[in-house]
Each structure stands twice: as C-alpha cells, then as structure tokens.
N, C-alpha and C. Protein backbone atom coordinates (compact mmCIF):
# COMPACT_ATOMS: atom_id res chain seq x y z
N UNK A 1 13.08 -17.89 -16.65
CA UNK A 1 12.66 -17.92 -15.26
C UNK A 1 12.00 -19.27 -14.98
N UNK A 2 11.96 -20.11 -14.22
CA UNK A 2 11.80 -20.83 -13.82
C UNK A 2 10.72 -20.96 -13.02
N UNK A 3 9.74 -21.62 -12.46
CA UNK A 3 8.17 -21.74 -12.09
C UNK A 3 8.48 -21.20 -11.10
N UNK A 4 9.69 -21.36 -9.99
CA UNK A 4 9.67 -21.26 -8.85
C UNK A 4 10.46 -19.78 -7.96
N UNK A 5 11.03 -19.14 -9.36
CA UNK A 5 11.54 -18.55 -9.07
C UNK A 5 10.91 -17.12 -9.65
N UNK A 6 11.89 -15.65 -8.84
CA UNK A 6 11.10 -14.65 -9.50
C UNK A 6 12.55 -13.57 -10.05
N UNK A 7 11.72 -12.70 -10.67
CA UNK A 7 12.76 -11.80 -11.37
C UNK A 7 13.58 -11.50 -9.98
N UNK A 8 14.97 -10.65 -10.32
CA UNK A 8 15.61 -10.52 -8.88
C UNK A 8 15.06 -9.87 -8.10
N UNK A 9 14.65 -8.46 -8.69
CA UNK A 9 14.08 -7.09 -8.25
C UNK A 9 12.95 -7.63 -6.83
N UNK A 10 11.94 -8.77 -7.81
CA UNK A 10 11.02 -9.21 -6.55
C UNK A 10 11.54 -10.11 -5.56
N UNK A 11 12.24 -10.92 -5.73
CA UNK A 11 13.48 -11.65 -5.01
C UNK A 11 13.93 -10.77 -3.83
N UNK A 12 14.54 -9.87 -3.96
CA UNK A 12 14.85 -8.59 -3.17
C UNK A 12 14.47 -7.94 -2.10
N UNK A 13 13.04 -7.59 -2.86
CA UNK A 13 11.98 -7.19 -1.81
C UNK A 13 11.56 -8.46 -1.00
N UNK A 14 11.39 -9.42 -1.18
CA UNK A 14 10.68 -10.80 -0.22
C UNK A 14 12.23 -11.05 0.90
N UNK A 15 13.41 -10.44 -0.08
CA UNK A 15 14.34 -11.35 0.84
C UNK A 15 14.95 -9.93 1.97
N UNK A 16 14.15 -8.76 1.95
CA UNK A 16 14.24 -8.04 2.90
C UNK A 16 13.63 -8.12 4.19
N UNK A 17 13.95 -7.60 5.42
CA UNK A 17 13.41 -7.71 6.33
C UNK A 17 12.51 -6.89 6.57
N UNK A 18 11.40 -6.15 5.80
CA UNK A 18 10.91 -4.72 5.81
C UNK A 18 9.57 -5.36 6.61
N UNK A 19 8.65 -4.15 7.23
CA UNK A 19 7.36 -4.37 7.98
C UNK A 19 6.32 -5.31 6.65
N UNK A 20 5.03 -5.26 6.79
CA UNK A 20 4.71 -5.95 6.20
C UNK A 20 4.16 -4.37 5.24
N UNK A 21 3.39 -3.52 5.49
CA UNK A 21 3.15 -2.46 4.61
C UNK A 21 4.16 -2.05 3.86
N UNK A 22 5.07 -1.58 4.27
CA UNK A 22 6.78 -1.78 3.57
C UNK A 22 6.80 -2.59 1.98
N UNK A 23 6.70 -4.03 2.35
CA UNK A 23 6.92 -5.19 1.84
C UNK A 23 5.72 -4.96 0.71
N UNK A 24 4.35 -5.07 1.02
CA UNK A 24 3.35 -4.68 -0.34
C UNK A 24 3.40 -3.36 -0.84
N UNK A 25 4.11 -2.17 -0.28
CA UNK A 25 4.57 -1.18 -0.92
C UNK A 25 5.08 -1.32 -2.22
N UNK A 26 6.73 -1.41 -1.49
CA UNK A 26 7.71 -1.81 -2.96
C UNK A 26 7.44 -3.49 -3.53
N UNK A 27 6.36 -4.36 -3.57
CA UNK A 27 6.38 -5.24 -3.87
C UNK A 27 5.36 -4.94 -4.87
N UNK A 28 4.22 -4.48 -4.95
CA UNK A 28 3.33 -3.80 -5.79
C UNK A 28 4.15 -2.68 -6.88
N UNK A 29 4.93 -1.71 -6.78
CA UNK A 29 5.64 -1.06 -7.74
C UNK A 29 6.59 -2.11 -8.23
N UNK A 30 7.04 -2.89 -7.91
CA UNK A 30 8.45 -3.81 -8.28
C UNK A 30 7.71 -4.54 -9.35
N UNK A 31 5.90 -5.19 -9.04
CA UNK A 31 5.51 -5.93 -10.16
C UNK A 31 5.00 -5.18 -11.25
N UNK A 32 4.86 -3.88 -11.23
CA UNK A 32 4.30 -2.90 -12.19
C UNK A 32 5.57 -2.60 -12.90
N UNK A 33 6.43 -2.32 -12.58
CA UNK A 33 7.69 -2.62 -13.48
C UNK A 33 8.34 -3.75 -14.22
N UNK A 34 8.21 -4.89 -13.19
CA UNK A 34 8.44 -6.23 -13.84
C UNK A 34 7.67 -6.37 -15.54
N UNK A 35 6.50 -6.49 -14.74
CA UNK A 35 5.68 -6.81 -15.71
C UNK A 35 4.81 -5.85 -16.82
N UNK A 36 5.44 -4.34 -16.45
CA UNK A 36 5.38 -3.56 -17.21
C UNK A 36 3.54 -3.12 -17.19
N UNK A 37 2.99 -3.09 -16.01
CA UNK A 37 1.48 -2.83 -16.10
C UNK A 37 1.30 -1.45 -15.59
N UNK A 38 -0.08 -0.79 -15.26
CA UNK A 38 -0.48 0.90 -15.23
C UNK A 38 -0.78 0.79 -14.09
N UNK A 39 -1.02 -0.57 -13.26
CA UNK A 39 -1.69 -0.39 -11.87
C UNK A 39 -1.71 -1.72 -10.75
N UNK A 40 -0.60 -1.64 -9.94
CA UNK A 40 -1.36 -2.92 -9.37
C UNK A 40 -1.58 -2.70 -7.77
N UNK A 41 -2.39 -3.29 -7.16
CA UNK A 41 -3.11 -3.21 -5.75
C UNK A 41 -3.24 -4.72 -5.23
N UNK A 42 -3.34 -4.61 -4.08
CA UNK A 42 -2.91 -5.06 -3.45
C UNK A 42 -4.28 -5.20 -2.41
N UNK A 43 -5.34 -6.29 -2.49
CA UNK A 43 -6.67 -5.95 -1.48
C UNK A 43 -6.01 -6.83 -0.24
N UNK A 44 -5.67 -6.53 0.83
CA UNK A 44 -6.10 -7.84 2.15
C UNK A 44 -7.26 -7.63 3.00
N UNK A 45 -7.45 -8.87 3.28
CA UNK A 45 -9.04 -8.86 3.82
C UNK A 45 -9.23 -10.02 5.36
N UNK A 46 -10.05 -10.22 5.66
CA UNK A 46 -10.12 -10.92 6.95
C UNK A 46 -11.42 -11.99 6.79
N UNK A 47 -10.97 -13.34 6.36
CA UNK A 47 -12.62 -13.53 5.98
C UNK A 47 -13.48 -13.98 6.91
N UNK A 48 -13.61 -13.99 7.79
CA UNK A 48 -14.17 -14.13 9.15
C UNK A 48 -14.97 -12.37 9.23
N UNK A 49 -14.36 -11.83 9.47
CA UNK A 49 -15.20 -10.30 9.55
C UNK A 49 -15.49 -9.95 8.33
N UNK A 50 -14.75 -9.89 7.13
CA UNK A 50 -15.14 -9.24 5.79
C UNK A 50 -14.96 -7.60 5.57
N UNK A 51 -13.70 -7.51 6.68
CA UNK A 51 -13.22 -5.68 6.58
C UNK A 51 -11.89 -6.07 5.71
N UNK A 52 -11.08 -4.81 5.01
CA UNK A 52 -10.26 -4.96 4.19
C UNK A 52 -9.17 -3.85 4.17
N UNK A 53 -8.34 -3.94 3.42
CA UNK A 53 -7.77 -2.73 3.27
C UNK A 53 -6.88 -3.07 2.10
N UNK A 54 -6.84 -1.82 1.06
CA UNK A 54 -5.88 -2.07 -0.07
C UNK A 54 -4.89 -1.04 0.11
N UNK A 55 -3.94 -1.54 -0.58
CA UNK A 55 -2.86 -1.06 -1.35
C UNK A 55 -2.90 -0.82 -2.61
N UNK A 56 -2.30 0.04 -3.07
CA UNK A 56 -2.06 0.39 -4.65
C UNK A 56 -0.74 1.25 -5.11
N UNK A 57 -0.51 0.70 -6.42
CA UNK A 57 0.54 1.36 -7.02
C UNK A 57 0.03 2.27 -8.07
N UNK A 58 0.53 3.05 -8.63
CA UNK A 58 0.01 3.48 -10.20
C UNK A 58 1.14 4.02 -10.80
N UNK A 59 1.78 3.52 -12.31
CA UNK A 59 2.47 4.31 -13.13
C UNK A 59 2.11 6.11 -13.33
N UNK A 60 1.46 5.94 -13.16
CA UNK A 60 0.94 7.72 -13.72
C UNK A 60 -0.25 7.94 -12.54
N UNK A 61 -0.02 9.22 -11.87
CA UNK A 61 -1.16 9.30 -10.87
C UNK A 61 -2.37 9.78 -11.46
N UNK A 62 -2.31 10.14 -12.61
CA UNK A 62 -3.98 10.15 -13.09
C UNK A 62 -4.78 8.97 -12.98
N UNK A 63 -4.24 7.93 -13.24
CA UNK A 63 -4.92 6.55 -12.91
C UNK A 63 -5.77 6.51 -11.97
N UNK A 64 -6.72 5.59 -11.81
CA UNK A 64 -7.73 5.70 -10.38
C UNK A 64 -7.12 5.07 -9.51
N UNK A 65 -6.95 5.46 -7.79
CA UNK A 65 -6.29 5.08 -6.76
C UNK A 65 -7.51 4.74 -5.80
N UNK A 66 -6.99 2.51 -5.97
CA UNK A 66 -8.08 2.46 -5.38
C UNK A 66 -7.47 1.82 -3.63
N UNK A 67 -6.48 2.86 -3.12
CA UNK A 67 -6.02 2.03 -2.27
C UNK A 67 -6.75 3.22 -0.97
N UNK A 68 -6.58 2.25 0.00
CA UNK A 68 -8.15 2.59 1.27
C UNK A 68 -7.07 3.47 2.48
N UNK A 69 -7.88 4.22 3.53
CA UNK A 69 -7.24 4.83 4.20
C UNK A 69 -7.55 3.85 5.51
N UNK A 70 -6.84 2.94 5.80
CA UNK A 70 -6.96 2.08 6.74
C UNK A 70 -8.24 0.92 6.75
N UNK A 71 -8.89 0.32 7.10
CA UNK A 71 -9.67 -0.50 7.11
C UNK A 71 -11.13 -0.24 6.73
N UNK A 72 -11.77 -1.14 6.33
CA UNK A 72 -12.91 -0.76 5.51
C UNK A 72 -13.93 -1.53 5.85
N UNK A 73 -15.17 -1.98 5.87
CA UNK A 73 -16.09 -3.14 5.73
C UNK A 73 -16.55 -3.48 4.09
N UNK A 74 -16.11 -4.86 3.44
CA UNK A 74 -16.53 -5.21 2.66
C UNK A 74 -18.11 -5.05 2.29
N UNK A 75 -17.96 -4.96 0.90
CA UNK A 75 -19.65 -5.04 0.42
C UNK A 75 -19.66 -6.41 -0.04
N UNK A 76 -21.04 -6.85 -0.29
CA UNK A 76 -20.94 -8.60 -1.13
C UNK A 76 -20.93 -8.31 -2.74
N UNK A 77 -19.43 -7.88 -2.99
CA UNK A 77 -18.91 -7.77 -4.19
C UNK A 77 -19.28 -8.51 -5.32
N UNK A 78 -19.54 -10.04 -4.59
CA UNK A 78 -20.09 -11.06 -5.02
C UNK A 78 -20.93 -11.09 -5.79
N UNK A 79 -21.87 -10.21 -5.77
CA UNK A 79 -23.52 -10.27 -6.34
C UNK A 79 -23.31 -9.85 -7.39
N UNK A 80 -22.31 -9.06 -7.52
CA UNK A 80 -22.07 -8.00 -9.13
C UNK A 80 -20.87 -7.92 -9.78
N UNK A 81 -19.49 -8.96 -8.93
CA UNK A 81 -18.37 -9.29 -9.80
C UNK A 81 -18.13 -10.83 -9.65
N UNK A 82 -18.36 -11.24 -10.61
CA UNK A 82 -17.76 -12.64 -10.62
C UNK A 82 -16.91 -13.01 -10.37
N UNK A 83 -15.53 -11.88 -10.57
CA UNK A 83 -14.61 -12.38 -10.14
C UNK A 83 -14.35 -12.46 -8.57
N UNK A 84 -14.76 -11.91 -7.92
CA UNK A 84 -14.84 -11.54 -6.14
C UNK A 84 -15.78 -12.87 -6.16
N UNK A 85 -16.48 -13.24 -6.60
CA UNK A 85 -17.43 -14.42 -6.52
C UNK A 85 -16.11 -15.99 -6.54
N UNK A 86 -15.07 -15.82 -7.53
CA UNK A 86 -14.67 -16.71 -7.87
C UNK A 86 -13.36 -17.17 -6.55
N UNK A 87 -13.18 -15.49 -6.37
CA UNK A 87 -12.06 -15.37 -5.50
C UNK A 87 -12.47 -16.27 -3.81
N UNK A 88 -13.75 -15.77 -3.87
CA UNK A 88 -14.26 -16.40 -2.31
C UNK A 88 -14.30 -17.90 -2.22
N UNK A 89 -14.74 -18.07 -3.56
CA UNK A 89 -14.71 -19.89 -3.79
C UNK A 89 -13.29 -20.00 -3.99
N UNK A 90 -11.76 -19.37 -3.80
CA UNK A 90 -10.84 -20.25 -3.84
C UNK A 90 -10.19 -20.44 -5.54
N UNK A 91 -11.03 -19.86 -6.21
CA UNK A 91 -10.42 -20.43 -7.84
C UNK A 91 -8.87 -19.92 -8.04
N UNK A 92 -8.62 -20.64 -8.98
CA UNK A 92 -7.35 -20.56 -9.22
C UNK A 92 -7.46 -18.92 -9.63
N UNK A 93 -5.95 -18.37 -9.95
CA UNK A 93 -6.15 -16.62 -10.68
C UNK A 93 -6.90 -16.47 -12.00
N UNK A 94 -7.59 -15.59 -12.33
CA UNK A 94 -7.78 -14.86 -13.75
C UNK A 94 -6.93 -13.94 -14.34
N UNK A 95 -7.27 -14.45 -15.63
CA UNK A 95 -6.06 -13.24 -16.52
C UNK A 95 -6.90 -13.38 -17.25
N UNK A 96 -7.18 -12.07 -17.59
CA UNK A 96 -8.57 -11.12 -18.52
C UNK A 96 -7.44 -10.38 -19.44
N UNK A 97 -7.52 -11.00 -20.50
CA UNK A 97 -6.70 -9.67 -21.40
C UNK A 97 -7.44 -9.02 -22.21
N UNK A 98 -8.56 -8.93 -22.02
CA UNK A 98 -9.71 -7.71 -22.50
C UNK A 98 -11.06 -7.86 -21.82
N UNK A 99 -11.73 -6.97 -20.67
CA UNK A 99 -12.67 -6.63 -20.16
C UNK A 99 -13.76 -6.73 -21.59
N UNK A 100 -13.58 -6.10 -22.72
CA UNK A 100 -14.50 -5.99 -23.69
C UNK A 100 -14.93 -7.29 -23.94
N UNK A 101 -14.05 -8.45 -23.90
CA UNK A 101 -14.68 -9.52 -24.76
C UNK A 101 -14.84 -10.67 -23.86
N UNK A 102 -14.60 -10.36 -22.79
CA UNK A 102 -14.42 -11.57 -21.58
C UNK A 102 -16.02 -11.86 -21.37
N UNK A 103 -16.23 -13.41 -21.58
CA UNK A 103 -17.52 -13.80 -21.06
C UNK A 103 -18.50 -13.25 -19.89
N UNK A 104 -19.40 -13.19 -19.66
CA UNK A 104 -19.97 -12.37 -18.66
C UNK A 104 -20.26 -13.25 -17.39
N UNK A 105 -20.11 -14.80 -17.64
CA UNK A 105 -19.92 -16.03 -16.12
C UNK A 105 -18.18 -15.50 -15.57
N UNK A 106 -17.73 -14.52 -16.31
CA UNK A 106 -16.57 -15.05 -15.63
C UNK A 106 -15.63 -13.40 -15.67
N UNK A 107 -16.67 -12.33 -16.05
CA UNK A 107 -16.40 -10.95 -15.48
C UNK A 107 -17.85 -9.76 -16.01
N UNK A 108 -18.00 -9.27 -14.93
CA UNK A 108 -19.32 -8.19 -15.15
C UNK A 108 -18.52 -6.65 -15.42
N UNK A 109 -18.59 -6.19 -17.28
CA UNK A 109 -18.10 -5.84 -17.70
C UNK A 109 -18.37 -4.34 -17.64
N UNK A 110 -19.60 -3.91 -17.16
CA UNK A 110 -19.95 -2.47 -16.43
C UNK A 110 -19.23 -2.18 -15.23
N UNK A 111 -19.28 -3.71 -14.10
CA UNK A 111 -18.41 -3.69 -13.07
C UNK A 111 -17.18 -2.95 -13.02
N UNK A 112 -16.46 -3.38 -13.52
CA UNK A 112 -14.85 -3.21 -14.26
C UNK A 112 -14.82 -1.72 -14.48
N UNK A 113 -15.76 -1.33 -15.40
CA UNK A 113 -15.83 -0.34 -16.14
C UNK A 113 -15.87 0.89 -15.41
N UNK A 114 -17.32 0.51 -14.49
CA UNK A 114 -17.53 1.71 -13.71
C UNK A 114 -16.47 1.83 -12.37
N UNK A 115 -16.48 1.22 -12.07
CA UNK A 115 -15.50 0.85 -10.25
C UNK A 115 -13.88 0.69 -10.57
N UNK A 116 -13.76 0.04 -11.44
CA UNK A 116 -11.81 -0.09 -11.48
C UNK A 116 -11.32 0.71 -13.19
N UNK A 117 -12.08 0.40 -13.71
CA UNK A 117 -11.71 1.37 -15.02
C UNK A 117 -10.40 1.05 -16.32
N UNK A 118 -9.70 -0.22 -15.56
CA UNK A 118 -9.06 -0.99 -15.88
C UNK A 118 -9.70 -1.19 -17.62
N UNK A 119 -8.74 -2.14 -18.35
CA UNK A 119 -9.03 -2.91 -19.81
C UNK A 119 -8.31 -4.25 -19.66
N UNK A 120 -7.31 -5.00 -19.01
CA UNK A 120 -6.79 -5.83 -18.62
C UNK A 120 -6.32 -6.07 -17.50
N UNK A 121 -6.43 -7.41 -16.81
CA UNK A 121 -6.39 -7.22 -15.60
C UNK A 121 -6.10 -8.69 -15.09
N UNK A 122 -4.82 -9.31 -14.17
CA UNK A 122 -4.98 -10.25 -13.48
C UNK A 122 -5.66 -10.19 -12.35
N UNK A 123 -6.52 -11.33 -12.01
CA UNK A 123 -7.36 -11.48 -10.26
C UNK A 123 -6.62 -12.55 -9.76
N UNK A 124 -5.52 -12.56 -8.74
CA UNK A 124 -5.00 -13.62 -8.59
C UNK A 124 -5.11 -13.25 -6.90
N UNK A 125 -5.67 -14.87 -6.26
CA UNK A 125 -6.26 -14.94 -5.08
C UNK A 125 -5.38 -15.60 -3.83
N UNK A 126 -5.33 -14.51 -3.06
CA UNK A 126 -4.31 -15.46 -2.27
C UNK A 126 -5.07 -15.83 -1.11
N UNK A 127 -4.72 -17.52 -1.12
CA UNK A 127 -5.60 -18.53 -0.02
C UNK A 127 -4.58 -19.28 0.72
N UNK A 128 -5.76 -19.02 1.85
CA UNK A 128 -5.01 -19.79 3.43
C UNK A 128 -5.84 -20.37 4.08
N UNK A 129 -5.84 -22.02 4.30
CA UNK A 129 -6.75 -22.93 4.64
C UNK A 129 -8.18 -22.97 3.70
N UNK A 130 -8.37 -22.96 2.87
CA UNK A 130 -9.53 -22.77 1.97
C UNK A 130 -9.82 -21.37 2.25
N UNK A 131 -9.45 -20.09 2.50
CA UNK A 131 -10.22 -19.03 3.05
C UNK A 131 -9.58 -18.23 2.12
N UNK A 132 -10.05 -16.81 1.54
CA UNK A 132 -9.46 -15.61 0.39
C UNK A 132 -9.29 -14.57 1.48
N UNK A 133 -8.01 -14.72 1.59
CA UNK A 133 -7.23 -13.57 2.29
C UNK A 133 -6.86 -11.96 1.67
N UNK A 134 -6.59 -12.18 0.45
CA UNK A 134 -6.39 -10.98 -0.25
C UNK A 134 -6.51 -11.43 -1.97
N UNK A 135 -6.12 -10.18 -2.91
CA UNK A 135 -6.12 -10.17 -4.52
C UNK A 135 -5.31 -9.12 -4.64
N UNK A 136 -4.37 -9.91 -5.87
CA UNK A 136 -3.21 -9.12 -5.87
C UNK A 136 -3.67 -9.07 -7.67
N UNK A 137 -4.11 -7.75 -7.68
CA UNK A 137 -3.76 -7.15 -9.40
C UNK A 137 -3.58 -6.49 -9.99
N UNK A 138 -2.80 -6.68 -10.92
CA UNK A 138 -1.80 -5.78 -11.59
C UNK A 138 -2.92 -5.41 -13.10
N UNK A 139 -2.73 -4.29 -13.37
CA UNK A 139 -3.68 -4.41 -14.94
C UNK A 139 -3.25 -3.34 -15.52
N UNK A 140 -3.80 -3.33 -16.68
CA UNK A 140 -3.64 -2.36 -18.01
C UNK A 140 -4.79 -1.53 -17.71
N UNK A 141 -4.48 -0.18 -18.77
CA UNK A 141 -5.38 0.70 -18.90
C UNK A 141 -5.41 1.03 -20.21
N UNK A 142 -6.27 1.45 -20.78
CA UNK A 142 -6.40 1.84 -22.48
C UNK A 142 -6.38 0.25 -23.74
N UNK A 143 -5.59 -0.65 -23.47
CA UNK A 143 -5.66 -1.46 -24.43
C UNK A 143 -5.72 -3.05 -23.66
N UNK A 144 -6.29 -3.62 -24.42
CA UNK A 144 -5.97 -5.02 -24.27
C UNK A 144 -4.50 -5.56 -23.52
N UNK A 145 -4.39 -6.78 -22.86
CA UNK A 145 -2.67 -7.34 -23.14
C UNK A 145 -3.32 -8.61 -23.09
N UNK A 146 -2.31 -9.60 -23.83
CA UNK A 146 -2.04 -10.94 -23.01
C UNK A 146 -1.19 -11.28 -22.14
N UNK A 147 -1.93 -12.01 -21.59
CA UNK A 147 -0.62 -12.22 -20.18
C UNK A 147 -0.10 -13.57 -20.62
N UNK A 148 1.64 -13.11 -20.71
CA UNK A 148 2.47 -14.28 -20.86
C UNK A 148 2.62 -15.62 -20.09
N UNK A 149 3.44 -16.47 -20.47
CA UNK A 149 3.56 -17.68 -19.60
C UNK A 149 4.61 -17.47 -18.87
N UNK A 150 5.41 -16.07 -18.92
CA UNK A 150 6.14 -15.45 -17.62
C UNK A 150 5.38 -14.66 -16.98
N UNK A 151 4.39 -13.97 -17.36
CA UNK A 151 3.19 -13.39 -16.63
C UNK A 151 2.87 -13.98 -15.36
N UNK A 152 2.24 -15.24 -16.22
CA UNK A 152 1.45 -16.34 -15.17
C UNK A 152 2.37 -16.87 -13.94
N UNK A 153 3.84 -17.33 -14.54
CA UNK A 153 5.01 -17.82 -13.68
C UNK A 153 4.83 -16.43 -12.83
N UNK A 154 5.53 -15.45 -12.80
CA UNK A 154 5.57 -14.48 -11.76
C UNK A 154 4.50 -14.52 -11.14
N UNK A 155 3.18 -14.28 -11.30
CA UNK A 155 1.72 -14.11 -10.60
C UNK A 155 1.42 -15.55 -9.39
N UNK A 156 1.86 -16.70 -10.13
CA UNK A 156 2.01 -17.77 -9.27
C UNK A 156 3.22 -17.58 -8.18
N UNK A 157 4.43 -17.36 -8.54
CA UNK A 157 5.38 -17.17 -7.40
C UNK A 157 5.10 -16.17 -6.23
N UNK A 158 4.67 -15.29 -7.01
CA UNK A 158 4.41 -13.61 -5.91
C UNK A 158 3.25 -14.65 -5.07
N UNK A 159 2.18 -14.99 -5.48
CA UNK A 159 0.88 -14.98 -4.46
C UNK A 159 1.61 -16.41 -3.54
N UNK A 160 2.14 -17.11 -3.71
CA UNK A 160 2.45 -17.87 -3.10
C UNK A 160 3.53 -17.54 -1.77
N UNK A 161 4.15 -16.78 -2.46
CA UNK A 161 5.26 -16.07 -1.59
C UNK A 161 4.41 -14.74 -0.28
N UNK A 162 3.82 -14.23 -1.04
CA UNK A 162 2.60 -12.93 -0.17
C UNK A 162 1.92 -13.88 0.69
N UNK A 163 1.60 -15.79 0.49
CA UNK A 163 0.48 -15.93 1.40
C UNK A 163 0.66 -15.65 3.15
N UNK A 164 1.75 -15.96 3.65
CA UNK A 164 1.80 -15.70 4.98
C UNK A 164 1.99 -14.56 5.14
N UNK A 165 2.87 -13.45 4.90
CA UNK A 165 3.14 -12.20 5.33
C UNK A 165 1.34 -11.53 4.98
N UNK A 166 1.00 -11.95 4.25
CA UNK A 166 -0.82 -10.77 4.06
C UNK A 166 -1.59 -11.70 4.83
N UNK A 167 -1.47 -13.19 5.65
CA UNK A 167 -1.89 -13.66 6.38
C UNK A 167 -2.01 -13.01 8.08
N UNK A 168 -0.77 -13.21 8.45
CA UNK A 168 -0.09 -12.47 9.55
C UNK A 168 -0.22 -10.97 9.72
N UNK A 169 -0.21 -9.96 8.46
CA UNK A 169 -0.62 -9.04 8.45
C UNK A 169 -2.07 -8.80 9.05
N UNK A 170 -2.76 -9.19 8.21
CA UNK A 170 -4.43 -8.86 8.46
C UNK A 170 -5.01 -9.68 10.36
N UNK A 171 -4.42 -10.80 10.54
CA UNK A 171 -4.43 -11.26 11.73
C UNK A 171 -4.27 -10.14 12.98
N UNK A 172 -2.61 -9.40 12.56
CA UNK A 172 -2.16 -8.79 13.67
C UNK A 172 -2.68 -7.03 13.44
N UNK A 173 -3.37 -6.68 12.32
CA UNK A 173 -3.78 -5.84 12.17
C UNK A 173 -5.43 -5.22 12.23
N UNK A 174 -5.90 -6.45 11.61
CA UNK A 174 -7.20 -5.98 11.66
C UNK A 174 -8.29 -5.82 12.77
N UNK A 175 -7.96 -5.52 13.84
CA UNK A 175 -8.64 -5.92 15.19
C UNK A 175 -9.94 -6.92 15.67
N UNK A 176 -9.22 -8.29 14.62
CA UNK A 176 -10.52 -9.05 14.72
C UNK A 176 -10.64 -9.38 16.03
C-alpha cells in the first residue's frame, strides 16, 4: 500500500456518495476489519462551542459503546487525558500499543482504564485550520498490539480523507 492510498474496502466507502453519518458508519466498521481491531469510534466535535458527538463500532457488543445519542457538551478532558490535551494542541496521532507501559506525559493510565477500557489504542486527530475537529480510534481490548507501518499508512490516509466531510458535518449539524 502506498502512503497515499487505502485498502479498497476504505476506498469504497470514501468513493460513495453516502450522507455523512452513513459514511463514519461503514467507515468505522470497514477500519475495524481492515485493521483487524475490537473497537473504533469516531468523536466529532465543534471547537468553538466544545459540544460533540461520537460514533462507534464494536466487534463484539459486549465491548463498551462509547458512541453518544446526538450531541453532547464536552468536559476539559484535558486536565486528566493527555491525550485530549495533545489532540487540542494539534499533535500529530498516537499509537499506544500498551496503556500498561505508556509514559504518563503522554497517557493517564487510570484514564483509559476507567472511561474507555481499551489496552491499545490509536488517537489520531483530525485538524482544520489549526483547530481539532474530531479523533478517530480504533483499539484493542485484552492485549497489547503494535501498530504497523501499514497501520500508521492507513490512519494517515483515513484522517486526511475524513478532514472535510467531519468538517462540514459538525458545521451543518451542530447548531453552532
């Protein structure tokens, strides 16, 4: 695969004409298959107001479902996940392939624990004009993973590809 390109399956879904909920629907199950993970979601957000709304997939519905029933008001996530800290500043994505051993500047490991429940986990941030529009992540449950250098290639193509449609979304949706 190539930097720029994505498996077909996600190819597919981007090159459909579907609504935009549609589109992070089967685009969230399409990367849990791709990439073979237990959970991925899908946060968009408005950063001007700081209301949100997720999406989520899950392999197995015992998993925790952390996707919202329409719009939400953010908390300052900030204070107690680094990574929501990192996301607001714009950083490039994280790939945590173990909550257990990951430094604590760069994930709060009760956080994780208690609230997403996850063991591996990409935070990959999608930005528009310097601003964090949404986090798209996919993660493990029960064991460690590393995330490949097709991992990373897919995670870079998808958020790049999601930035306008979860742009335009949250614009025409969120009643800012």
């Amino acid at each position: 695969m190539s930097e720029s390109s994505l498996p077909t399956a996600l190819e597919e879904i981007f090159a459909a004409d579907s609504n935009p909920e549609i589109l992070f629907s089967e685009l969230l199950k399409a990367i849990g298959e791709v990439m073979q993970c237990d959970r991925c979601f899908l946060l968009v957000r408005h950063p001007q107001t700081r209301i949100y709304r997720n999406f989520c997939w899950r392999r197995n519905l015992d998993l925790p479902n952390t996707e919202t029933d329409g719009w939400q008001s953010e908390e300052e996530w900030e204070k107690e996940d680094p990574m929501f800290a990192a996301a607001l500043r714009t950083a490039p994505p994280i790939f945590i392939s173990d909550i257990e051993t990951a430094p604590p500047e760069v994930l709060n490991v009760e956080f994780e624990r208690n609230f997403l429940g996850h063991r591996a986990l990409v935070h990959a941030h999608i930005v528009s004009d310097e601003q964090l529009w949404g986090i798209l992540q996919p993660c493990m449950f029960g064991q460690p993973r590393e995330w490949t250098q097709c991992d990373r290639a897919i995670i870079s193509s998808v958020i790049e590809r999601l930035r306008q449609p979860v742009v335009d979304y949250v614009k025409s949706n969120s009643d800012e």
